[in-house]
Protein backbone atom coordinates (compact mmCIF):
# COMPACT_ATOMS: atom_id res chain seq x y z
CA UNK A 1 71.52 -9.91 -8.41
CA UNK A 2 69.33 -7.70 -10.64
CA UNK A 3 67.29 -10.46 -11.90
CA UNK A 4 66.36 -11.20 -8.25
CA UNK A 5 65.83 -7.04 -7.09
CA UNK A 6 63.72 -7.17 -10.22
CA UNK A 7 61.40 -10.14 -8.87
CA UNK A 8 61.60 -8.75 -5.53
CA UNK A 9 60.07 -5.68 -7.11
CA UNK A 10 57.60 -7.73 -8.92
CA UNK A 11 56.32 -9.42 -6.67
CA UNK A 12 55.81 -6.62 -3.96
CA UNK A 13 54.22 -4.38 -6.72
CA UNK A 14 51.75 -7.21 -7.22
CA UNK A 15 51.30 -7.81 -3.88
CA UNK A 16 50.31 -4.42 -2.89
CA UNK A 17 47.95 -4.65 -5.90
CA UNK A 18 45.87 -7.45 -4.23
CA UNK A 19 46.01 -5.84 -0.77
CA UNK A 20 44.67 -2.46 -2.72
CA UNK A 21 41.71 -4.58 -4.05
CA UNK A 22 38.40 -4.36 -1.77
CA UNK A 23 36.67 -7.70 -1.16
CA UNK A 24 33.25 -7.86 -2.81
CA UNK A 25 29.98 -7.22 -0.03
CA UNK A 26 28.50 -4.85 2.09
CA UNK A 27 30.16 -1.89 2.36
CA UNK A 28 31.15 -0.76 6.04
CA UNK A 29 31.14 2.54 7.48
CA UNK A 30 35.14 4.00 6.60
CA UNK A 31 34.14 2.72 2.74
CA UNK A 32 30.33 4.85 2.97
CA UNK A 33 32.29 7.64 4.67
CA UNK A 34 34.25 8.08 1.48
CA UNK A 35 32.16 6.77 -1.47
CA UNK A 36 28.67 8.43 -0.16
CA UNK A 37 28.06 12.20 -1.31
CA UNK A 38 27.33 14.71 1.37
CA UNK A 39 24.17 16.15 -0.63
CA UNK A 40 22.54 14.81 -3.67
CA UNK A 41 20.81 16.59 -6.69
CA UNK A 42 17.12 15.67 -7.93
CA UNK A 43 14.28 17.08 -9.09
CA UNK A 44 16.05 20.57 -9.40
CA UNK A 45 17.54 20.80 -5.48
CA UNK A 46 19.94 19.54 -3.74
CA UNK A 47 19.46 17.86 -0.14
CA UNK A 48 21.46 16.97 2.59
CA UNK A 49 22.32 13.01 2.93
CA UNK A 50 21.74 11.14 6.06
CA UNK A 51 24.50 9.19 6.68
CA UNK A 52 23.64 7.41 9.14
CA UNK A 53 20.89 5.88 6.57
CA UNK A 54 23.16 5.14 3.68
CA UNK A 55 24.33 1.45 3.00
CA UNK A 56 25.83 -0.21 -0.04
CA UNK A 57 27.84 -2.60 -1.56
CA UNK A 58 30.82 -3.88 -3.48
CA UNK A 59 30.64 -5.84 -6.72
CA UNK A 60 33.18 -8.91 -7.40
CA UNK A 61 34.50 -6.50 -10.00
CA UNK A 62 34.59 -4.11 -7.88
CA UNK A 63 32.03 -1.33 -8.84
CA UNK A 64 30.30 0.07 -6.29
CA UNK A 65 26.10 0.34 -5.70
CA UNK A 66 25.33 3.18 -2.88
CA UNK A 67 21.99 3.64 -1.40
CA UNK A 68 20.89 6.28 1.33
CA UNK A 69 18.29 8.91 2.61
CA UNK A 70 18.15 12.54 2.33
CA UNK A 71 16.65 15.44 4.10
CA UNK A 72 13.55 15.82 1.69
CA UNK A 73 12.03 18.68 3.80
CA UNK A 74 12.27 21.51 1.37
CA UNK A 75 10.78 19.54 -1.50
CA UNK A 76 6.92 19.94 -2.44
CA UNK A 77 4.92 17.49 -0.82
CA UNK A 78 3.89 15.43 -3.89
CA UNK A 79 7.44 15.02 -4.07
CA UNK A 80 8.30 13.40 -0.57
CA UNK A 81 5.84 11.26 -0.51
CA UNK A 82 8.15 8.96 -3.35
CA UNK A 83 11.24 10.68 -2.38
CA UNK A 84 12.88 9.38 -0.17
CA UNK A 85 16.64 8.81 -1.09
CA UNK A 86 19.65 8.53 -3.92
CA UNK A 87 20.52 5.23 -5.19
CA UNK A 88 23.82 5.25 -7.48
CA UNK A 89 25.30 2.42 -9.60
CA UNK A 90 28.37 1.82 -11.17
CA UNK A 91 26.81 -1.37 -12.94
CA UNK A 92 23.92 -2.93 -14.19
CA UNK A 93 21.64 -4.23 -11.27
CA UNK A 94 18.81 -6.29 -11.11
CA UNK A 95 15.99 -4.43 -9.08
CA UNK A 96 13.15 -6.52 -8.10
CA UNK A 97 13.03 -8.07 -11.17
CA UNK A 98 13.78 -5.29 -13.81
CA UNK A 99 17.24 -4.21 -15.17
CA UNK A 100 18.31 -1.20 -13.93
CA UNK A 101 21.55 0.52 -15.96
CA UNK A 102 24.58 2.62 -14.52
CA UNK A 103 23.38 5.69 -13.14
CA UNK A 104 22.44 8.23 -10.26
CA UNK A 105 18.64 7.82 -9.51
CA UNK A 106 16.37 9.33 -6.53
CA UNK A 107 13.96 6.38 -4.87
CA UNK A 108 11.22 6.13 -2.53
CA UNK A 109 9.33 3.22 -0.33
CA UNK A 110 5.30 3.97 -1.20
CA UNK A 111 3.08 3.17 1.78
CA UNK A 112 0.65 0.67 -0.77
CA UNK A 113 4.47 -1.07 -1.22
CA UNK A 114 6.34 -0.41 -4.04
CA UNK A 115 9.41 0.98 -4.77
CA UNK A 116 9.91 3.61 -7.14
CA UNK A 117 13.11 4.77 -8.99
CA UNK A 118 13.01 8.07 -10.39
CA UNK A 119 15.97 9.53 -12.65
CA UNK A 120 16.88 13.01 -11.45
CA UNK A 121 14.70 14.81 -13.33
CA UNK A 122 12.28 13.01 -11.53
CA UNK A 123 10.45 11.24 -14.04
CA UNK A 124 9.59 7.30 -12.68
CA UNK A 125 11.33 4.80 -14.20
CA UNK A 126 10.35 1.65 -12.02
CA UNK A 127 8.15 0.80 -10.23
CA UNK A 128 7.50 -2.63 -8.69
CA UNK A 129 6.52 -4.40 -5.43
CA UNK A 130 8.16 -4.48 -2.20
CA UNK A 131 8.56 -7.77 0.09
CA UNK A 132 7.77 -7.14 3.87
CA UNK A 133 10.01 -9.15 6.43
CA UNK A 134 7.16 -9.43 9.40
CA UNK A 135 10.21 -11.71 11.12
CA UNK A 136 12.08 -8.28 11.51
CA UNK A 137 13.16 -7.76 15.04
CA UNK A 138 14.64 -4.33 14.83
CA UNK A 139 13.27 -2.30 11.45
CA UNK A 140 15.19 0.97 10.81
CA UNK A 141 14.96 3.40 8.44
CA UNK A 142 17.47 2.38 5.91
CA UNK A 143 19.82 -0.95 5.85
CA UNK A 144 21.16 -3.49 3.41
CA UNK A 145 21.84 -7.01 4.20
CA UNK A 146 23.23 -9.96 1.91
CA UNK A 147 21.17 -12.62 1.04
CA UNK A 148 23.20 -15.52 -0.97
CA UNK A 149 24.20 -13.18 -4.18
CA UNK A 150 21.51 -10.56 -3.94
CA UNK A 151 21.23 -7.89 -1.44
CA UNK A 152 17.99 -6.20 0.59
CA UNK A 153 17.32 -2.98 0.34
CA UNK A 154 15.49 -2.62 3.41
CA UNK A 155 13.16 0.60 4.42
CA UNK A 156 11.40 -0.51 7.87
CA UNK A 157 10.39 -3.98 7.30
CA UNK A 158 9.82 -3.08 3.57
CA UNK A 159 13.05 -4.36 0.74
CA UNK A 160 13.49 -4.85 -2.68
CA UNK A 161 15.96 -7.47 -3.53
CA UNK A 162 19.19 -5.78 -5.68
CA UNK A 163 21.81 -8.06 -7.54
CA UNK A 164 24.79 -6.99 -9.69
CA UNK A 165 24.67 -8.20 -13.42
């Protein structure tokens, strides 16, 4: 009878385990609600987050990759104009092309169509080209889709394409 209480035991314990796990993908709007931060620090002040323009995703291991906009309006000018959001990583991504490690950056969409990632000091890191999706029917300001095992990063009809590593 113990032997059996014990498996019983096991088995629920380990059950409740796999139901605990997330499934990897886009994140949707209860898992932003309580993985995005209200404000974000960079470049020496904080701003509010938009969340109705944050988006992210899950990892098949589970870490988590969080994108959004924030309220740049009290920052200098030279500032907003490649400002335009946080982007936080729990693991290596691929960014357009370049490695990008573990880490809380700021980034912005430039109008000549590059992305830039900043670290919070605000000192560029990358910088590389954008892809514009002309097919768009509805741009907004900020969204993610999944494309296959990459992601977009969309701004408008503007994206870079982000994959875990």
């Amino acid at each position: 009878m113990r032997q059996s209480a014990r498996a019983v035991l096991v088995v629920l314990l380990f059950s409740s385990f796999v139901i605990a796990q997330k499934a990897p993908g886009l994140l949707n709007s209860d898992d932003l609600k309580h993985a995005v931060p209200s404000s974000y620090f960079f470049d020496g002040q904080s701003a509010p987050v938009q969340m109705r323009n944050a988006a992210g995703f899950r990892t098949t291991g589970g870490k988590l990759v969080l994108t959004g906009l924030v309220d740049t309006s009290g920052y200098a000018a030279d500032i907003q104009q490649k400002y335009e959001g946080f982007f936080i990583t729990e693991t290596k991504v691929d960014v357009g092309g370049s490695s990008v490690d573990p880490g809380a950056y700021g980034f912005g969409f430039t109008k000549d169509g590059k992305f830039l990632l900043m670290n919070v000091a605000g000192t560029e890191l990358l910088n590389t080209s954008s892809s514009t999706d002309d097919k768009l029917a509805h741009p907004v300001p900020l969204k993610m889709t999944q494309d296959g095992d990459g992601y977009h990063l969309y701004h408008g009809k503007n994206y870079v394409v982000l994959k875990a590593q």
